[in-house]
PDB file of N, CA and C in Angstrom:
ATOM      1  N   UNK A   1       2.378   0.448 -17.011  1.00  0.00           N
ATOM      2  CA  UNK A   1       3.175  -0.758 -16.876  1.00  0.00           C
ATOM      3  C   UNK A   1       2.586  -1.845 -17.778  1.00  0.00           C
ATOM      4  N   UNK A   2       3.314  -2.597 -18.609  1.00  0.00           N
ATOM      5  CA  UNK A   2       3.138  -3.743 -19.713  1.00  0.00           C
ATOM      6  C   UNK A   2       3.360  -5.063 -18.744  1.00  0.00           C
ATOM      7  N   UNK A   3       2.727  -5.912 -18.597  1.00  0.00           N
ATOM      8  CA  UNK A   3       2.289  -7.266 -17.725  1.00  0.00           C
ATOM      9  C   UNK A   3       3.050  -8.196 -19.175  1.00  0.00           C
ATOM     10  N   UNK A   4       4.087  -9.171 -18.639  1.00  0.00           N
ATOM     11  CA  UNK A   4       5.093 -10.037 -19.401  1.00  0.00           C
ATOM     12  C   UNK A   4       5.534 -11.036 -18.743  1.00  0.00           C
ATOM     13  N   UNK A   5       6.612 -11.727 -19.049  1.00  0.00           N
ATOM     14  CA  UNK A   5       6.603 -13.052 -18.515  1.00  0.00           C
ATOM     15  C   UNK A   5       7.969 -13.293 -18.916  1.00  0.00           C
ATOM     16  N   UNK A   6       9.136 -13.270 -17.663  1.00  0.00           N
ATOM     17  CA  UNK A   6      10.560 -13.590 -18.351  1.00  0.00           C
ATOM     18  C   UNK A   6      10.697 -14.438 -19.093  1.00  0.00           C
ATOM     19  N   UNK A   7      11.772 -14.332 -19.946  1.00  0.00           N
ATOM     20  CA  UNK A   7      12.398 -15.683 -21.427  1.00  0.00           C
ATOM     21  C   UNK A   7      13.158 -16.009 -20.230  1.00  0.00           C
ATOM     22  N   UNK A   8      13.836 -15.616 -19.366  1.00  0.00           N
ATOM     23  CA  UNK A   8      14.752 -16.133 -18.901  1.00  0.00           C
ATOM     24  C   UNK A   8      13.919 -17.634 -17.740  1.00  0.00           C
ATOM     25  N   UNK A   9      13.735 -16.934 -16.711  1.00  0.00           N
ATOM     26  CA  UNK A   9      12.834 -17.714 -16.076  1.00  0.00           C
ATOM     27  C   UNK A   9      11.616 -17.934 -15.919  1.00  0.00           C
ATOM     28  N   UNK A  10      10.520 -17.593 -16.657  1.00  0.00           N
ATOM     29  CA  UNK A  10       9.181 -17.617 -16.521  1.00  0.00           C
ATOM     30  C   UNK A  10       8.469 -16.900 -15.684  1.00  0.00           C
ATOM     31  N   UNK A  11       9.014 -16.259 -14.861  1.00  0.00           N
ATOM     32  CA  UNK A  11       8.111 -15.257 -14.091  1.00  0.00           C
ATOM     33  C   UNK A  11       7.560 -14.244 -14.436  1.00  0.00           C
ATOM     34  N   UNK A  12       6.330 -14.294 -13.698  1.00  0.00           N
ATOM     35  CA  UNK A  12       5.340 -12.619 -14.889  1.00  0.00           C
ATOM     36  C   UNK A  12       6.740 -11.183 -14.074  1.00  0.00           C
ATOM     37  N   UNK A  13       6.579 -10.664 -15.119  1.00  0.00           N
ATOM     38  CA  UNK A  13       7.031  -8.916 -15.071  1.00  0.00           C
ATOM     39  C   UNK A  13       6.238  -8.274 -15.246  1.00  0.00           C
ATOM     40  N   UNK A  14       6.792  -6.881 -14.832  1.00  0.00           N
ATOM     41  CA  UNK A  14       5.922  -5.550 -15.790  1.00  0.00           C
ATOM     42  C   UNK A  14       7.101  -4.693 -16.449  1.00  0.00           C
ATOM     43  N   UNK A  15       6.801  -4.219 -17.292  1.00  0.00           N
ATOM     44  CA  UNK A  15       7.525  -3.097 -17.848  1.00  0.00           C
ATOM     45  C   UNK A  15       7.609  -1.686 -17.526  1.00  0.00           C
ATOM     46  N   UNK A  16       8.617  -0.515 -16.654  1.00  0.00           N
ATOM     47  CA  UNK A  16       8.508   0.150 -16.232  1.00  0.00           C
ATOM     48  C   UNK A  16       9.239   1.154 -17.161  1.00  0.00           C
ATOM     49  N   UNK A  17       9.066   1.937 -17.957  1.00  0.00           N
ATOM     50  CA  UNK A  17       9.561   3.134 -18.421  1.00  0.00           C
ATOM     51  C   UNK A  17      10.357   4.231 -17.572  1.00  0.00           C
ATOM     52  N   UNK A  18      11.751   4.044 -18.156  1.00  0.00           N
ATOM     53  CA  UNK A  18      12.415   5.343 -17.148  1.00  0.00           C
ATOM     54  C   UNK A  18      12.360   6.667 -17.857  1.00  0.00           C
ATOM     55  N   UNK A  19      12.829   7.423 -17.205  1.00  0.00           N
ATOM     56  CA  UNK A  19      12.959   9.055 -17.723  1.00  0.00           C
ATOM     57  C   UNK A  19      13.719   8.758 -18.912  1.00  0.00           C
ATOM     58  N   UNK A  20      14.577   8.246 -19.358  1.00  0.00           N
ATOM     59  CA  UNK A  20      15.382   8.008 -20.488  1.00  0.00           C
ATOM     60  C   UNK A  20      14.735   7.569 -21.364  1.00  0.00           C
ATOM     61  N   UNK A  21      13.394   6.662 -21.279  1.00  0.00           N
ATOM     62  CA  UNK A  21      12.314   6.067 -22.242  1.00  0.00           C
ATOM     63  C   UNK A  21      12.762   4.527 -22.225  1.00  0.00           C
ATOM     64  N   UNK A  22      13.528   4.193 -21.438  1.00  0.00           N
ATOM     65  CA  UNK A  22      14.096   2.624 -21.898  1.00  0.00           C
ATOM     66  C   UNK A  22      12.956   2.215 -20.990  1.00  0.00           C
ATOM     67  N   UNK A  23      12.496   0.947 -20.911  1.00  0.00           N
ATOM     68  CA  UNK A  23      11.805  -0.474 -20.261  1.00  0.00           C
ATOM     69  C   UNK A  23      12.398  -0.966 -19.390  1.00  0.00           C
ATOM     70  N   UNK A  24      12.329  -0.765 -17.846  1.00  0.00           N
ATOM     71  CA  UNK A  24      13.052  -1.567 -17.449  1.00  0.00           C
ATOM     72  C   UNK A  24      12.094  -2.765 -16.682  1.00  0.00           C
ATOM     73  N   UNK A  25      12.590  -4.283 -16.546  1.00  0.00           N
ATOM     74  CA  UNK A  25      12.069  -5.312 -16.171  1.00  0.00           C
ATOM     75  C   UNK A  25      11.960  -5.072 -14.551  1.00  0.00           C
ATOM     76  N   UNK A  26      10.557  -5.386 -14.242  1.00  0.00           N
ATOM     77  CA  UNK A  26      10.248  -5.658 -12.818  1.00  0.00           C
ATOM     78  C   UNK A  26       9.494  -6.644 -12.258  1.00  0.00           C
ATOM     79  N   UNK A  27       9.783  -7.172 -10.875  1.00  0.00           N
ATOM     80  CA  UNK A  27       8.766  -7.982 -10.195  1.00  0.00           C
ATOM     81  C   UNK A  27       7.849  -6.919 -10.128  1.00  0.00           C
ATOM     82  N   UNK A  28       6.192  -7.795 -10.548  1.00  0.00           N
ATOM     83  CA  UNK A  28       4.882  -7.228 -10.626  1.00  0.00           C
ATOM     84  C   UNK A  28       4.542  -6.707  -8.654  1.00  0.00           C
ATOM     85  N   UNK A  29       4.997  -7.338  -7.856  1.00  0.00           N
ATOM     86  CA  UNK A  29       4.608  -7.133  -6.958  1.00  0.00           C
ATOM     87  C   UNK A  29       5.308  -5.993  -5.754  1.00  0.00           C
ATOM     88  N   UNK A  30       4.668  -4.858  -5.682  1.00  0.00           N
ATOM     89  CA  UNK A  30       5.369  -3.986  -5.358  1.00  0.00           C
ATOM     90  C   UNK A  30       6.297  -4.306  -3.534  1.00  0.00           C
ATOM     91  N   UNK A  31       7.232  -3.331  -3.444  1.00  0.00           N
ATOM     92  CA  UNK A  31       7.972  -3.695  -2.368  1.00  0.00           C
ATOM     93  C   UNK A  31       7.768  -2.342  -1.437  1.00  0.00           C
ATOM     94  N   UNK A  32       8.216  -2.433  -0.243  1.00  0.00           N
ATOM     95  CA  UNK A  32       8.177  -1.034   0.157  1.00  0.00           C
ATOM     96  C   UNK A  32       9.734  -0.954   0.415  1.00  0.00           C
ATOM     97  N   UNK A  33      10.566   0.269   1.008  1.00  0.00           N
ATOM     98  CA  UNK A  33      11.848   0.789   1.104  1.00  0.00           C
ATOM     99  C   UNK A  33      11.696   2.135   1.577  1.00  0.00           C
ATOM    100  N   UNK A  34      12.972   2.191   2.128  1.00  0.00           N
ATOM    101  CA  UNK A  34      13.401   3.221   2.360  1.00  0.00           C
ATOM    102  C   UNK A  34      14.807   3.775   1.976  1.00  0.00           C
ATOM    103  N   UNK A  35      14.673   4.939   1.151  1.00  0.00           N
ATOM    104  CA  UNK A  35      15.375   6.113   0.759  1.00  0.00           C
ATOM    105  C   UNK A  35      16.796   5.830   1.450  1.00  0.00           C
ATOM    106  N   UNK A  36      17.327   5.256   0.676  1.00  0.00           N
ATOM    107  CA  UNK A  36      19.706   5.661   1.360  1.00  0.00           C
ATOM    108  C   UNK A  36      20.209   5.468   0.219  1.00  0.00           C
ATOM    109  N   UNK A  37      21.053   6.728   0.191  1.00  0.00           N
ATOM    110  CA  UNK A  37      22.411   6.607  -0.636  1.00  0.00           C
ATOM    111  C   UNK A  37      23.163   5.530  -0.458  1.00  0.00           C
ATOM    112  N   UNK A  38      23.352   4.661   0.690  1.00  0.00           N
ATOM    113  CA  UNK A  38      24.383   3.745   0.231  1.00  0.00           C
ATOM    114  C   UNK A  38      23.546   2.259   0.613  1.00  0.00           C
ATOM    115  N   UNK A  39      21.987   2.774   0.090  1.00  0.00           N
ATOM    116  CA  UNK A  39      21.331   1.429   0.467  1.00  0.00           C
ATOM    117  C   UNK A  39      21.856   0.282  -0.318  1.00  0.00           C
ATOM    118  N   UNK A  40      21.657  -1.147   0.001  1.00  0.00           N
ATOM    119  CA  UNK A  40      22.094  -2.003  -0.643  1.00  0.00           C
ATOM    120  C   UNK A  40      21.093  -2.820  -1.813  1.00  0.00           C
ATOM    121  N   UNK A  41      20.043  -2.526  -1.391  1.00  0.00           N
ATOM    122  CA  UNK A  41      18.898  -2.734  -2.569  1.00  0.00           C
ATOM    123  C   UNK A  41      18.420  -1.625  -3.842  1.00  0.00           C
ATOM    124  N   UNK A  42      18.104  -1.868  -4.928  1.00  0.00           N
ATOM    125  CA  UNK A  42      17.611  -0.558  -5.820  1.00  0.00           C
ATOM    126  C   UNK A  42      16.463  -0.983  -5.578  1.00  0.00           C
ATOM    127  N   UNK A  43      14.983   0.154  -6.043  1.00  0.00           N
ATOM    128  CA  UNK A  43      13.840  -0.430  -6.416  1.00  0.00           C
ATOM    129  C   UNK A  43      13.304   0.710  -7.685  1.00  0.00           C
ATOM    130  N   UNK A  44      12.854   0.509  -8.314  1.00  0.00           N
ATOM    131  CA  UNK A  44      11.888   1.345  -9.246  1.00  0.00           C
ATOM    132  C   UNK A  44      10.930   1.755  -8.928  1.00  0.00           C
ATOM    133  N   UNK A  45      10.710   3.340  -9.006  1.00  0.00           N
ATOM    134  CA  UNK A  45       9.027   4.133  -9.053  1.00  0.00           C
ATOM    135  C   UNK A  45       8.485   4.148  -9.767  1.00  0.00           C
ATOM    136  N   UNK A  46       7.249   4.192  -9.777  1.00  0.00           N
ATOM    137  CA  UNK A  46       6.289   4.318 -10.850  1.00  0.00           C
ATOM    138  C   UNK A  46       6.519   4.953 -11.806  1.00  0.00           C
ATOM    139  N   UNK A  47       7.009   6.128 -11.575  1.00  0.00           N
ATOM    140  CA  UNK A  47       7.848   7.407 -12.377  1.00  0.00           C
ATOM    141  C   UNK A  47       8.967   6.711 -13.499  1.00  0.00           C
ATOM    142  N   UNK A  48       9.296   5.663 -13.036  1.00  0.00           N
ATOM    143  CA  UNK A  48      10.983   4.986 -13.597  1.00  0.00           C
ATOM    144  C   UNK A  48      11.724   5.259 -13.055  1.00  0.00           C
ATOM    145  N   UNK A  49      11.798   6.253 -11.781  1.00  0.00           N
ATOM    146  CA  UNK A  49      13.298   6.633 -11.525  1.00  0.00           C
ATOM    147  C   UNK A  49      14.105   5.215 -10.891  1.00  0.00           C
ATOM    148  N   UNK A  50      15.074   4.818 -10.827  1.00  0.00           N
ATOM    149  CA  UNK A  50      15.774   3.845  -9.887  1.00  0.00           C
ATOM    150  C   UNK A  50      16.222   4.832  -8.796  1.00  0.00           C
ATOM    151  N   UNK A  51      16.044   4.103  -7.331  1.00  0.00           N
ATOM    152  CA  UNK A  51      16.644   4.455  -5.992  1.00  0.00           C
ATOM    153  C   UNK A  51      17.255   3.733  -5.497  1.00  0.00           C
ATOM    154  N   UNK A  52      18.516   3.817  -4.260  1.00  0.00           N
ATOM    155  CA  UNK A  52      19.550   3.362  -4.050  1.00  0.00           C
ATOM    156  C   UNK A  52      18.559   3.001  -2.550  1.00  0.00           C
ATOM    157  N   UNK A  53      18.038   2.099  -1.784  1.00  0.00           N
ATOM    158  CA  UNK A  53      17.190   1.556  -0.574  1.00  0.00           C
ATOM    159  C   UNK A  53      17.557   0.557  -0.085  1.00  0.00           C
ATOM    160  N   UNK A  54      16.745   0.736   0.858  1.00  0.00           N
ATOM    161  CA  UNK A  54      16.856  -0.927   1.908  1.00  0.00           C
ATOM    162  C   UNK A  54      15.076  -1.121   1.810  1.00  0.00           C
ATOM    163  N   UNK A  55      15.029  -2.031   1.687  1.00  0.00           N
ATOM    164  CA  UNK A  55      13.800  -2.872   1.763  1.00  0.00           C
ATOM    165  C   UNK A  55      13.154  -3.137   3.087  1.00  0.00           C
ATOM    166  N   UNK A  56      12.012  -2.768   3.706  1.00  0.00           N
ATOM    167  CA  UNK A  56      11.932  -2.970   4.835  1.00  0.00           C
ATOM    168  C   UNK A  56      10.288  -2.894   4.861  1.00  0.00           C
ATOM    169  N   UNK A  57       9.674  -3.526   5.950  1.00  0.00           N
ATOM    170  CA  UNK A  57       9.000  -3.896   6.630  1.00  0.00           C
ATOM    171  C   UNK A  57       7.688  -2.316   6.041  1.00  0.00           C
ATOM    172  N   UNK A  58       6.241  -2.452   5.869  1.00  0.00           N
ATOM    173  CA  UNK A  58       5.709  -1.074   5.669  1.00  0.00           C
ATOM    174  C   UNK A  58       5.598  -0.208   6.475  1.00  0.00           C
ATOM    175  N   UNK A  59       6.220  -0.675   7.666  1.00  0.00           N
ATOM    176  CA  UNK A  59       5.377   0.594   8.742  1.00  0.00           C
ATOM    177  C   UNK A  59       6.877   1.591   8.826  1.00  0.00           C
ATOM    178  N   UNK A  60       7.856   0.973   8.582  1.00  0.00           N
ATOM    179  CA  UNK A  60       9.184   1.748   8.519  1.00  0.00           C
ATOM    180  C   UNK A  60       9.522   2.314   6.889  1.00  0.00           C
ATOM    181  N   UNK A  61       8.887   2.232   6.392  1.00  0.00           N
ATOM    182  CA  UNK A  61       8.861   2.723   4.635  1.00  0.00           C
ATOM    183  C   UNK A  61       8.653   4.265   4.327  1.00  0.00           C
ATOM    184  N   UNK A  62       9.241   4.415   3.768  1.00  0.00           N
ATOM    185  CA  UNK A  62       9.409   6.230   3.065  1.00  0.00           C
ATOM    186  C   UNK A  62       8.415   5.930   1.787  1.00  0.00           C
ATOM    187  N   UNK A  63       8.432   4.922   1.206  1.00  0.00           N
ATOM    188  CA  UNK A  63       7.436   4.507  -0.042  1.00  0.00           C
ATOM    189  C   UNK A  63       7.341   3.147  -0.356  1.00  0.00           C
ATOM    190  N   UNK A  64       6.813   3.043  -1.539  1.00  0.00           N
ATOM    191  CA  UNK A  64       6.479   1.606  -2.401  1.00  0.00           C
ATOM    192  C   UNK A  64       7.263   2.246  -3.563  1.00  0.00           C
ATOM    193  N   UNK A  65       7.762   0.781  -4.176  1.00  0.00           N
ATOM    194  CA  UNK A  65       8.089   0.431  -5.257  1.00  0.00           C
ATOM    195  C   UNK A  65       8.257  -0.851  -5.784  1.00  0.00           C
ATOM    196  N   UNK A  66       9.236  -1.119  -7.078  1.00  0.00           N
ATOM    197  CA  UNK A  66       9.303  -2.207  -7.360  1.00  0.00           C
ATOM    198  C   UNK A  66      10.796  -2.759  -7.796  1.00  0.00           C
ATOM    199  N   UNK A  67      10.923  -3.759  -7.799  1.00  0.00           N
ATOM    200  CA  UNK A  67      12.081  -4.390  -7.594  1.00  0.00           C
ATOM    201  C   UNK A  67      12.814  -4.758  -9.102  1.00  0.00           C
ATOM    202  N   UNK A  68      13.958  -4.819  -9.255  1.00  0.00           N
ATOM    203  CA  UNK A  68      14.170  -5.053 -11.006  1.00  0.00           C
ATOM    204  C   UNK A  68      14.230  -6.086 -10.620  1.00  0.00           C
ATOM    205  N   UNK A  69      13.865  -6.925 -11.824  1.00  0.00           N
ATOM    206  CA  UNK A  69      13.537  -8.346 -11.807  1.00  0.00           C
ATOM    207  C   UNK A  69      15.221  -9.233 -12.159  1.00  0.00           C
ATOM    208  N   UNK A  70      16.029  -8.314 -12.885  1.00  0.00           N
ATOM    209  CA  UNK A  70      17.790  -9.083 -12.629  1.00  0.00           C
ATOM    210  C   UNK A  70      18.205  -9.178 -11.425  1.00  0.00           C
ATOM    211  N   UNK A  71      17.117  -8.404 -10.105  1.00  0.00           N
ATOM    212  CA  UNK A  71      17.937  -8.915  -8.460  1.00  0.00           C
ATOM    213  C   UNK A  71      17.055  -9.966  -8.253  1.00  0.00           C
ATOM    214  N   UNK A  72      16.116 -10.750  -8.885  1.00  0.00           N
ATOM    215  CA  UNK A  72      16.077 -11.947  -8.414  1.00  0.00           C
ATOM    216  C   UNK A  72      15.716 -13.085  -9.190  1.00  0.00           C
ATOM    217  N   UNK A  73      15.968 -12.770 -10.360  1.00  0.00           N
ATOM    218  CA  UNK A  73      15.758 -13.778 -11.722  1.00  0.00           C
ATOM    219  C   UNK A  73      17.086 -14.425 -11.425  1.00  0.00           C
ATOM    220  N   UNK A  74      16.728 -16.257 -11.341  1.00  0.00           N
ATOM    221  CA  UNK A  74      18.213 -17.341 -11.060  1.00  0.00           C
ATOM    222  C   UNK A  74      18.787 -16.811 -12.548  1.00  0.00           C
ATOM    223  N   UNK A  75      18.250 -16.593 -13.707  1.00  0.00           N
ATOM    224  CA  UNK A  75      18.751 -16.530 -15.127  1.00  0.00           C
ATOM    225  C   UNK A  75      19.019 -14.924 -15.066  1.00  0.00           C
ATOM    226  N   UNK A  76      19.574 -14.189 -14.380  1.00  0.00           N
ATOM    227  CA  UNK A  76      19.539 -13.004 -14.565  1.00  0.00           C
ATOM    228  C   UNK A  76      21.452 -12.727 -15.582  1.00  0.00           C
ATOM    229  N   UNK A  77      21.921 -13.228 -15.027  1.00  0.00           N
ATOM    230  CA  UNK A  77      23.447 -13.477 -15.713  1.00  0.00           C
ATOM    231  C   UNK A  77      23.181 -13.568 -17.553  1.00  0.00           C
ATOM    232  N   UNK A  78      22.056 -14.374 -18.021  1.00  0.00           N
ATOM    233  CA  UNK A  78      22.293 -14.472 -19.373  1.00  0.00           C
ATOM    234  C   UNK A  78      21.663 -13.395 -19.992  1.00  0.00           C
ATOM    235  N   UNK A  79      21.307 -12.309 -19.529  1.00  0.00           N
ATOM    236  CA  UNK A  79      20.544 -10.895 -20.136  1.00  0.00           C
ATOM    237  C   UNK A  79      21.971  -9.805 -19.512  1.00  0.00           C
ATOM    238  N   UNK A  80      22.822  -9.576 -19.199  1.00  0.00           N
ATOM    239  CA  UNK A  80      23.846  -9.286 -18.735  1.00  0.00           C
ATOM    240  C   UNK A  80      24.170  -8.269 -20.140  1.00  0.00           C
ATOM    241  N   UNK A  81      24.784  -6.936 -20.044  1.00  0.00           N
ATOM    242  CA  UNK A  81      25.217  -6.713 -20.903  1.00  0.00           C
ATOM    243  C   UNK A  81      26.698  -6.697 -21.346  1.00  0.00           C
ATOM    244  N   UNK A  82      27.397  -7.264 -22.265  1.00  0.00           N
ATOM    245  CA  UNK A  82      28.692  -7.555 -22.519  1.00  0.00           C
ATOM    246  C   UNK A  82      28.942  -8.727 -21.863  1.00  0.00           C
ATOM    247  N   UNK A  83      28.104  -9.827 -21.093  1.00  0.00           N
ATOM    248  CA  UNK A  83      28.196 -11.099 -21.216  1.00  0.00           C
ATOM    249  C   UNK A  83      27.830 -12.436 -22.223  1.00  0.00           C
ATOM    250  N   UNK A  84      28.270 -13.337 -21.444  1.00  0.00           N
ATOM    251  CA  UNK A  84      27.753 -14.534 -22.330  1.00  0.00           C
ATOM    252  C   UNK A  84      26.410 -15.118 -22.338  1.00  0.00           C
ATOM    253  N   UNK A  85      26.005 -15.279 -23.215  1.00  0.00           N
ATOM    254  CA  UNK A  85      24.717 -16.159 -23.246  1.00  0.00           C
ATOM    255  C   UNK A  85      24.582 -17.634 -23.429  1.00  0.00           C
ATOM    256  N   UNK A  86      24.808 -17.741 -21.578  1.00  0.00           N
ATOM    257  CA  UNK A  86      24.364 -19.437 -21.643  1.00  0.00           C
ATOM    258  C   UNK A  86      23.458 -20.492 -21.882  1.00  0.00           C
ATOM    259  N   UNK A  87      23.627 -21.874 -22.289  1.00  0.00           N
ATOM    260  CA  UNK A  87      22.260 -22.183 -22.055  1.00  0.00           C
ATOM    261  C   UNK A  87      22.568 -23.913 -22.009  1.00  0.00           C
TER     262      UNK A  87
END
């Protein structure tokens, strides 16, 4: 993981490599979750894979991971792909 700092809002990231080789942006601070198909949260593994979870409490957790940083960057809209770039 590469330690960074959003353009958008200033918050540190890390850089998580998926199976595809792309970078994807994360909060540095890991989350725990649990495993559902129709969870309403994603989080990232160490691995890169993205999972479909609910976020919950550690003692109810299937694992740790980490969170993409577009579910909680206020500037997440202007990195958007096929949107506008506001400013």
């Amino acid at each position: 993981m590469n330690k960074a700092t959003c353009r958008g809002c200033g918050a540190p990231i890390v850089w998580i490599k998926t199976p595809a080789g792309k970078a994807m942006p994360c909060d540095p601070a890991p989350v725990y979750y649990k495993a559902t198909p129709d969870g309403k949260d994603k989080v990232v593994t160490t691995r890169g894979e993205v999972v479909s979870c609910e976020i919950v409490p550690g003692a109810n957790a299937t694992d740790a991971g980490y969170r993409p940083h577009w579910a909680t960057c206020p500037q997440a809209d202007r990195f958007k792909r096929g949107g506008r770039h506001h400013e």
